[in-house]
PDB file of N, CA and C in Angstrom:
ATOM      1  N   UNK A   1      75.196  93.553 108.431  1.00  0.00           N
ATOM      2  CA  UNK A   1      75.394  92.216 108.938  1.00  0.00           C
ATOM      3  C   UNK A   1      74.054  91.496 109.011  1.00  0.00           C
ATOM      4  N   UNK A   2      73.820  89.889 108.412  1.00  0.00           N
ATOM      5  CA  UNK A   2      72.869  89.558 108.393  1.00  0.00           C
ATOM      6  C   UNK A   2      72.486  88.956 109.769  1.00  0.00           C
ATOM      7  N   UNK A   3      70.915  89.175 110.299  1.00  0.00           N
ATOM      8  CA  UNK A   3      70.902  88.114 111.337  1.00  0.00           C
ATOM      9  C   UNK A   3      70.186  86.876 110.918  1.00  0.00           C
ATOM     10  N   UNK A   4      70.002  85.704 110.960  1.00  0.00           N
ATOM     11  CA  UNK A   4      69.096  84.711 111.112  1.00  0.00           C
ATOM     12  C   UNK A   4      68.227  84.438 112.330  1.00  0.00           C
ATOM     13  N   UNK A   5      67.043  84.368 112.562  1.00  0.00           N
ATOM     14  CA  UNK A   5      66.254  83.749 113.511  1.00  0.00           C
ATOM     15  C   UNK A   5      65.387  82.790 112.988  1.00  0.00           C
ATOM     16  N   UNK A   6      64.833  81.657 114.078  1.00  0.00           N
ATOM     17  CA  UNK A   6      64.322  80.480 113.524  1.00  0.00           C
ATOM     18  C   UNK A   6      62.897  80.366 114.473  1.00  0.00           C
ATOM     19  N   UNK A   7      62.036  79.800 113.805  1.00  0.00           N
ATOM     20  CA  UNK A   7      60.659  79.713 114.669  1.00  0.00           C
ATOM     21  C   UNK A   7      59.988  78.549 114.758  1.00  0.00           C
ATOM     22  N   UNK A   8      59.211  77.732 115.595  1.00  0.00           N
ATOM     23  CA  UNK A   8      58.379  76.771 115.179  1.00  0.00           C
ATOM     24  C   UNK A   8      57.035  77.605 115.216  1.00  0.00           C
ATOM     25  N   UNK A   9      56.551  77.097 114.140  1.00  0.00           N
ATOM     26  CA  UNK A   9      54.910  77.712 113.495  1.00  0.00           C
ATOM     27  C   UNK A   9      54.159  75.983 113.433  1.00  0.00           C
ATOM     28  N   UNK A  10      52.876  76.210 114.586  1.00  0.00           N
ATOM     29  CA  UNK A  10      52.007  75.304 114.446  1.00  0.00           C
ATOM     30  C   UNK A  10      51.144  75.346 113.500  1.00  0.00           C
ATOM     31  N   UNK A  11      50.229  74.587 113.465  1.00  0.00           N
ATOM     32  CA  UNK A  11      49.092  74.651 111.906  1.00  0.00           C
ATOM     33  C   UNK A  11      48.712  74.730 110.795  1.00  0.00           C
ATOM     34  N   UNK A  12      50.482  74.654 110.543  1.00  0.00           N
ATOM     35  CA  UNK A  12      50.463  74.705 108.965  1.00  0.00           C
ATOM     36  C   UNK A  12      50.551  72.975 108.099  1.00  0.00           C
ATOM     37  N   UNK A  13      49.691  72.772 107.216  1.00  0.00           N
ATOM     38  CA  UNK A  13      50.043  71.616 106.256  1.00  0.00           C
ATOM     39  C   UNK A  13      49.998  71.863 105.227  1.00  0.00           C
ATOM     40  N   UNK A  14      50.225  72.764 104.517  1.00  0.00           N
ATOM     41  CA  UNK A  14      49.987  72.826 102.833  1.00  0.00           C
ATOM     42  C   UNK A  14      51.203  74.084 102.216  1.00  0.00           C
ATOM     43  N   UNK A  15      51.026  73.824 100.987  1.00  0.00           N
ATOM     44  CA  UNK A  15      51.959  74.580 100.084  1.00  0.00           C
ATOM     45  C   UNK A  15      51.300  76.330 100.608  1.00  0.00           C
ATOM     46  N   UNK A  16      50.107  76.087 100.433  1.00  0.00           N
ATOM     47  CA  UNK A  16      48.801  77.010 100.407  1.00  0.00           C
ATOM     48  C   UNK A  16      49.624  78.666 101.751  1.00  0.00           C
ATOM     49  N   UNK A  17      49.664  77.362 103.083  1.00  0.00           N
ATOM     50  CA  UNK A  17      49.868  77.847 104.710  1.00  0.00           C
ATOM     51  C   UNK A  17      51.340  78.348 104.437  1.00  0.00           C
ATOM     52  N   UNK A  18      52.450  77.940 103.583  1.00  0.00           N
ATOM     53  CA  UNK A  18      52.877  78.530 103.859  1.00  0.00           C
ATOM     54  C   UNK A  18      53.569  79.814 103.272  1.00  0.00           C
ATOM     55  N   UNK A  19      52.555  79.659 102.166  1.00  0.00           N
ATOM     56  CA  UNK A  19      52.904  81.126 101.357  1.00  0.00           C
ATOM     57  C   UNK A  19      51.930  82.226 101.580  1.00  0.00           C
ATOM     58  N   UNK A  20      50.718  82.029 102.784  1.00  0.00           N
ATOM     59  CA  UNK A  20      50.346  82.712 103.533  1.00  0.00           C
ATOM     60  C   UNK A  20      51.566  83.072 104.810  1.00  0.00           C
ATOM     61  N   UNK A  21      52.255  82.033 105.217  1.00  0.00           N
ATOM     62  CA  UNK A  21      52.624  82.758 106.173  1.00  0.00           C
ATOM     63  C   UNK A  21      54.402  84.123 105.722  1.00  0.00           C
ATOM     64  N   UNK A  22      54.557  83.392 104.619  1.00  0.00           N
ATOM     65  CA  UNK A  22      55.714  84.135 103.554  1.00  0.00           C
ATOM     66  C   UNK A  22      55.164  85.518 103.599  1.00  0.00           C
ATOM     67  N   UNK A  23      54.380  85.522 102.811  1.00  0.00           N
ATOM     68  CA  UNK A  23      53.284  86.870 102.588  1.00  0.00           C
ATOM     69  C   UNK A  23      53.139  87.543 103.543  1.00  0.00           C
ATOM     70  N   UNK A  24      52.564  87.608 104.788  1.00  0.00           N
ATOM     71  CA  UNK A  24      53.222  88.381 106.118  1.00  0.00           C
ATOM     72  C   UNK A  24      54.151  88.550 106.740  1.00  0.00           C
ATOM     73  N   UNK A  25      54.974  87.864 106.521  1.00  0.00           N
ATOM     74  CA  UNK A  25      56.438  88.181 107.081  1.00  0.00           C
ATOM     75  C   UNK A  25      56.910  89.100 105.982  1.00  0.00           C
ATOM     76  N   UNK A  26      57.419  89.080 104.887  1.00  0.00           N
ATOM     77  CA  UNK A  26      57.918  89.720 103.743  1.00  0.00           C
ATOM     78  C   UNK A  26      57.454  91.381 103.692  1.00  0.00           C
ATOM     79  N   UNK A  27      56.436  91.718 104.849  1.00  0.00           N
ATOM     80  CA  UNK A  27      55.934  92.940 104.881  1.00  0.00           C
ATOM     81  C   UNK A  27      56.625  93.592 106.393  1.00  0.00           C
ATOM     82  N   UNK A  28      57.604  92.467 107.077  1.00  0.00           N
ATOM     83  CA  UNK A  28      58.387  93.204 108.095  1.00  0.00           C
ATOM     84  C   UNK A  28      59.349  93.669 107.359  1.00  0.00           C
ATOM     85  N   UNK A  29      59.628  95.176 107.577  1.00  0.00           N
ATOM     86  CA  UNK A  29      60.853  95.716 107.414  1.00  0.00           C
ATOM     87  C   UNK A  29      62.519  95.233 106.891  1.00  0.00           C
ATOM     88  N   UNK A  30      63.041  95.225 106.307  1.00  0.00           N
ATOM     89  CA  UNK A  30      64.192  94.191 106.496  1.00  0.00           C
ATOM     90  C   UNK A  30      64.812  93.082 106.130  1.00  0.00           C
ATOM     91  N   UNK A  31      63.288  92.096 106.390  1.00  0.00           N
ATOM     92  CA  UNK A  31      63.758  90.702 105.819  1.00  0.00           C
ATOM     93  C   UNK A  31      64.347  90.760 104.196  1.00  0.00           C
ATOM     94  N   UNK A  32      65.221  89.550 104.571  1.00  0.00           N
ATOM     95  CA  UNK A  32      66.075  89.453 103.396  1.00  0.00           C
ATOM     96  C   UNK A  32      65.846  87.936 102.742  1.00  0.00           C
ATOM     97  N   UNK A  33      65.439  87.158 103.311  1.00  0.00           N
ATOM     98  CA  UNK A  33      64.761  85.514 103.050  1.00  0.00           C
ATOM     99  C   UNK A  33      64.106  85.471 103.959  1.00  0.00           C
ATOM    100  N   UNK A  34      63.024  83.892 103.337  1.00  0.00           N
ATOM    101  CA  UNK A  34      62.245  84.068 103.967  1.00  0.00           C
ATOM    102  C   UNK A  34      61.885  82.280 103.989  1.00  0.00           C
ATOM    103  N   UNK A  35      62.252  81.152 104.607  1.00  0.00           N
ATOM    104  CA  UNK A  35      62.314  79.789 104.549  1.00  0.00           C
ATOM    105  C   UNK A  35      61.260  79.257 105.750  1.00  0.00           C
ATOM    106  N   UNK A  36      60.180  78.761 104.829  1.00  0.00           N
ATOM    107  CA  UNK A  36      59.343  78.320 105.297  1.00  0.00           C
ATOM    108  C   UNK A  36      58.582  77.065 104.898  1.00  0.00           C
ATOM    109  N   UNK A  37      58.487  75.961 106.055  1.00  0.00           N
ATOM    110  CA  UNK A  37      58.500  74.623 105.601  1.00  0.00           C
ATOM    111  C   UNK A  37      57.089  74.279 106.726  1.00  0.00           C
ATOM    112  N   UNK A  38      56.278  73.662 105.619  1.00  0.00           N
ATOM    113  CA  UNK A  38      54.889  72.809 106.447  1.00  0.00           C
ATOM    114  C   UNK A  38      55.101  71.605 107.207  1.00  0.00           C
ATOM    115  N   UNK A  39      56.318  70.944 106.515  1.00  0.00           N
ATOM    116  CA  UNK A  39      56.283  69.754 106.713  1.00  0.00           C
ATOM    117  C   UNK A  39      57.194  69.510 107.898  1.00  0.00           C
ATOM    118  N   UNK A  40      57.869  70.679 108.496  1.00  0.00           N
ATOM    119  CA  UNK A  40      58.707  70.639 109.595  1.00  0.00           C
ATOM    120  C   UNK A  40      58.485  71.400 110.505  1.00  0.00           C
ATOM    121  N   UNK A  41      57.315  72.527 110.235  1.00  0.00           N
ATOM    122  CA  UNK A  41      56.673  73.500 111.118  1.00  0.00           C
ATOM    123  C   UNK A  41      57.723  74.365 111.619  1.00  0.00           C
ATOM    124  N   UNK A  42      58.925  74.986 110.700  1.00  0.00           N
ATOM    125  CA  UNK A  42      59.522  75.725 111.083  1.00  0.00           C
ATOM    126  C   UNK A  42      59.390  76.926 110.084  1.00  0.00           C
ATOM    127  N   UNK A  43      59.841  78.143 110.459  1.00  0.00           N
ATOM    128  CA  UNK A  43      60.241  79.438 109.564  1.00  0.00           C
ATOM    129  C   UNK A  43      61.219  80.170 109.983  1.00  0.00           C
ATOM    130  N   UNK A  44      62.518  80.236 108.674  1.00  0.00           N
ATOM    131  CA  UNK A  44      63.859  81.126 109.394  1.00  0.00           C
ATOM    132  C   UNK A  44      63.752  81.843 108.651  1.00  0.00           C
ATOM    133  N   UNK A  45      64.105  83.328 109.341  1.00  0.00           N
ATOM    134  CA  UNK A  45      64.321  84.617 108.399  1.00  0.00           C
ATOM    135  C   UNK A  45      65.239  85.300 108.594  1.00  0.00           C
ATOM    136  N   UNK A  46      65.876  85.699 107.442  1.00  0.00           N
ATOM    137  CA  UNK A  46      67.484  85.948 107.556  1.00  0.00           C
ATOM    138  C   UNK A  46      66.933  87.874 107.376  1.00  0.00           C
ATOM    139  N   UNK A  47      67.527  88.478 107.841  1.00  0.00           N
ATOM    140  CA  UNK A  47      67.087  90.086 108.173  1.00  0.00           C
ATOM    141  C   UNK A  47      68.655  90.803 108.289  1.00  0.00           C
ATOM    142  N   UNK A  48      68.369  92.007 107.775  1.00  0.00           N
ATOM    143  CA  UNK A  48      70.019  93.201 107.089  1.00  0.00           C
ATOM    144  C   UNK A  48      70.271  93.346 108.979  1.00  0.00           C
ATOM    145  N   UNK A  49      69.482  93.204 109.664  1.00  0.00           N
ATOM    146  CA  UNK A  49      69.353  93.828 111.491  1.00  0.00           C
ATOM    147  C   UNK A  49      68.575  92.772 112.215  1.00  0.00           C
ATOM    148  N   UNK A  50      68.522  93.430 113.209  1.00  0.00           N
ATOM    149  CA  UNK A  50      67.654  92.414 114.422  1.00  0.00           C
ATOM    150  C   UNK A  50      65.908  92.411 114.062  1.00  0.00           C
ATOM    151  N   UNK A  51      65.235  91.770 114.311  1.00  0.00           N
ATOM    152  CA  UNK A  51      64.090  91.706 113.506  1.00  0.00           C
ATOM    153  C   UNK A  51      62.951  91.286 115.017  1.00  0.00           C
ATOM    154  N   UNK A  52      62.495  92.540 115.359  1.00  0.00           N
ATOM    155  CA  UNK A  52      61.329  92.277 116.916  1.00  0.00           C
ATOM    156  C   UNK A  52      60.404  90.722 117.250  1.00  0.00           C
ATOM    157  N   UNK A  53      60.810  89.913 117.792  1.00  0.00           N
ATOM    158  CA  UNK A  53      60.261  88.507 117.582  1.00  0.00           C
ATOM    159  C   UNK A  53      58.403  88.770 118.081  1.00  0.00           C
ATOM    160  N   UNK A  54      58.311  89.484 118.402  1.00  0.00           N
ATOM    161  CA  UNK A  54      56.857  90.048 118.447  1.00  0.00           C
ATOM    162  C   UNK A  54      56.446  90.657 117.216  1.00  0.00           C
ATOM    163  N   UNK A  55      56.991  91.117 116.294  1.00  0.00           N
ATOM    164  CA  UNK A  55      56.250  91.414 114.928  1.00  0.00           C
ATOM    165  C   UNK A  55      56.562  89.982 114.286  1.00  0.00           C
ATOM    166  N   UNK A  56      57.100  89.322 114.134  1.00  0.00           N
ATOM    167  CA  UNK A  56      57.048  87.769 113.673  1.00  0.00           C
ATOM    168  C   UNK A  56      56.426  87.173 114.097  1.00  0.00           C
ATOM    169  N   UNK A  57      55.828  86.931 115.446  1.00  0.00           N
ATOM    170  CA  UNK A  57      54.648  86.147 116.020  1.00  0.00           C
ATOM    171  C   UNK A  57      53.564  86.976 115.471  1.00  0.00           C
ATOM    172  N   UNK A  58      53.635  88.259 115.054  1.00  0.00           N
ATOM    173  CA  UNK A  58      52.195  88.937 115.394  1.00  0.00           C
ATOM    174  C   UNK A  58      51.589  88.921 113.611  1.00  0.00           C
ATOM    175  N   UNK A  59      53.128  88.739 112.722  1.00  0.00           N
ATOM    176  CA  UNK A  59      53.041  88.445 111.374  1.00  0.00           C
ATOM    177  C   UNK A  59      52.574  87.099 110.577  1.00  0.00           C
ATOM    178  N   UNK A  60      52.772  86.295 111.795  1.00  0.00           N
ATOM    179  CA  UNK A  60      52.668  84.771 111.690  1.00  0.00           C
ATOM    180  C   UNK A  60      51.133  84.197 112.201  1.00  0.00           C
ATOM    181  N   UNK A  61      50.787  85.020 113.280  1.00  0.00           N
ATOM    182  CA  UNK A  61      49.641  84.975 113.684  1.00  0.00           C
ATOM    183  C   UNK A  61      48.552  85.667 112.546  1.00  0.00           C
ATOM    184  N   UNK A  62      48.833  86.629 111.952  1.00  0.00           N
ATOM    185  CA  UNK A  62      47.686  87.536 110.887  1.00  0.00           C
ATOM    186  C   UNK A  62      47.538  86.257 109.831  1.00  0.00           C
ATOM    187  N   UNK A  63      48.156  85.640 108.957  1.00  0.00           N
ATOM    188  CA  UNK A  63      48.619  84.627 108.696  1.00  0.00           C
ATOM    189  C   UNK A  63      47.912  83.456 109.113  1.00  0.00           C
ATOM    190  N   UNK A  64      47.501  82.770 110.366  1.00  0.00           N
ATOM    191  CA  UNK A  64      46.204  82.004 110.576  1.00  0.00           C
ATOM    192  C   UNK A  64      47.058  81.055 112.036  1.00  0.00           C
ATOM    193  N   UNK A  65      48.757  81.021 112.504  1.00  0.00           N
ATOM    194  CA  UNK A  65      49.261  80.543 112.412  1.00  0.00           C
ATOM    195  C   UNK A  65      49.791  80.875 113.800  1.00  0.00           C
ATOM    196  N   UNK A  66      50.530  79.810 114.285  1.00  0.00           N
ATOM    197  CA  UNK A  66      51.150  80.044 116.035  1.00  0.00           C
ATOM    198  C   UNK A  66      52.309  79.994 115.995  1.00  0.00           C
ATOM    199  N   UNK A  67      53.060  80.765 116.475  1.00  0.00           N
ATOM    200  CA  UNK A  67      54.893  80.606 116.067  1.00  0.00           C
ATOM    201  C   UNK A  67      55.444  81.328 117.938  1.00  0.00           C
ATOM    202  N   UNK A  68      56.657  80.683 117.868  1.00  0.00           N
ATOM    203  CA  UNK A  68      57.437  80.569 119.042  1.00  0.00           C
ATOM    204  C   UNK A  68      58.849  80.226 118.203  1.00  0.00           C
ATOM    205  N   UNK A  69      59.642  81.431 119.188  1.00  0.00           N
ATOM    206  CA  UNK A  69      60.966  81.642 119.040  1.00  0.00           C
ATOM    207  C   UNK A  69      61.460  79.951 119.029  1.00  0.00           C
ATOM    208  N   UNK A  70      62.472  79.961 118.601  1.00  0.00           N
ATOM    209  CA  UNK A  70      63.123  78.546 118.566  1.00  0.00           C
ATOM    210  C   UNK A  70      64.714  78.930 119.568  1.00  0.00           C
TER     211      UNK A  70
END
């Protein structure tokens, strides 16, 4: 069963930010997509299970980047 969760990620403006922040997430376990937008400062990731919102902040943060559950 898929889950979706959604995030706002501060500091991103470019194509650049957010295929840095793709690139660390895509190394959590699981994920199955991975939708990430500069221009709306959000990122949803659709995951096979529940996905620890502390390895997504902590994936998002390696990344350059500030994210909070939505």
């Amino acid at each position: 069963m898929s889950n979706t969760q959604t995030y706002a990620v501060t500091g991103m403006t470019c194509g650049h930010c957010e295929s840095a922040v793709r690139e660390e997430i895509s190394q959590i376990p699981g994920i199955e997509q991975i939708d990430v937008s500069a221009s709306t400062g959000t990122l949803a990731i659709t995951a096979d299970g529940p996905v620890d919102d502390a390895a997504v902040i902590a994936a998002v943060d390696e990344a350059g980047y500030q994210a909070a559950r939505n």
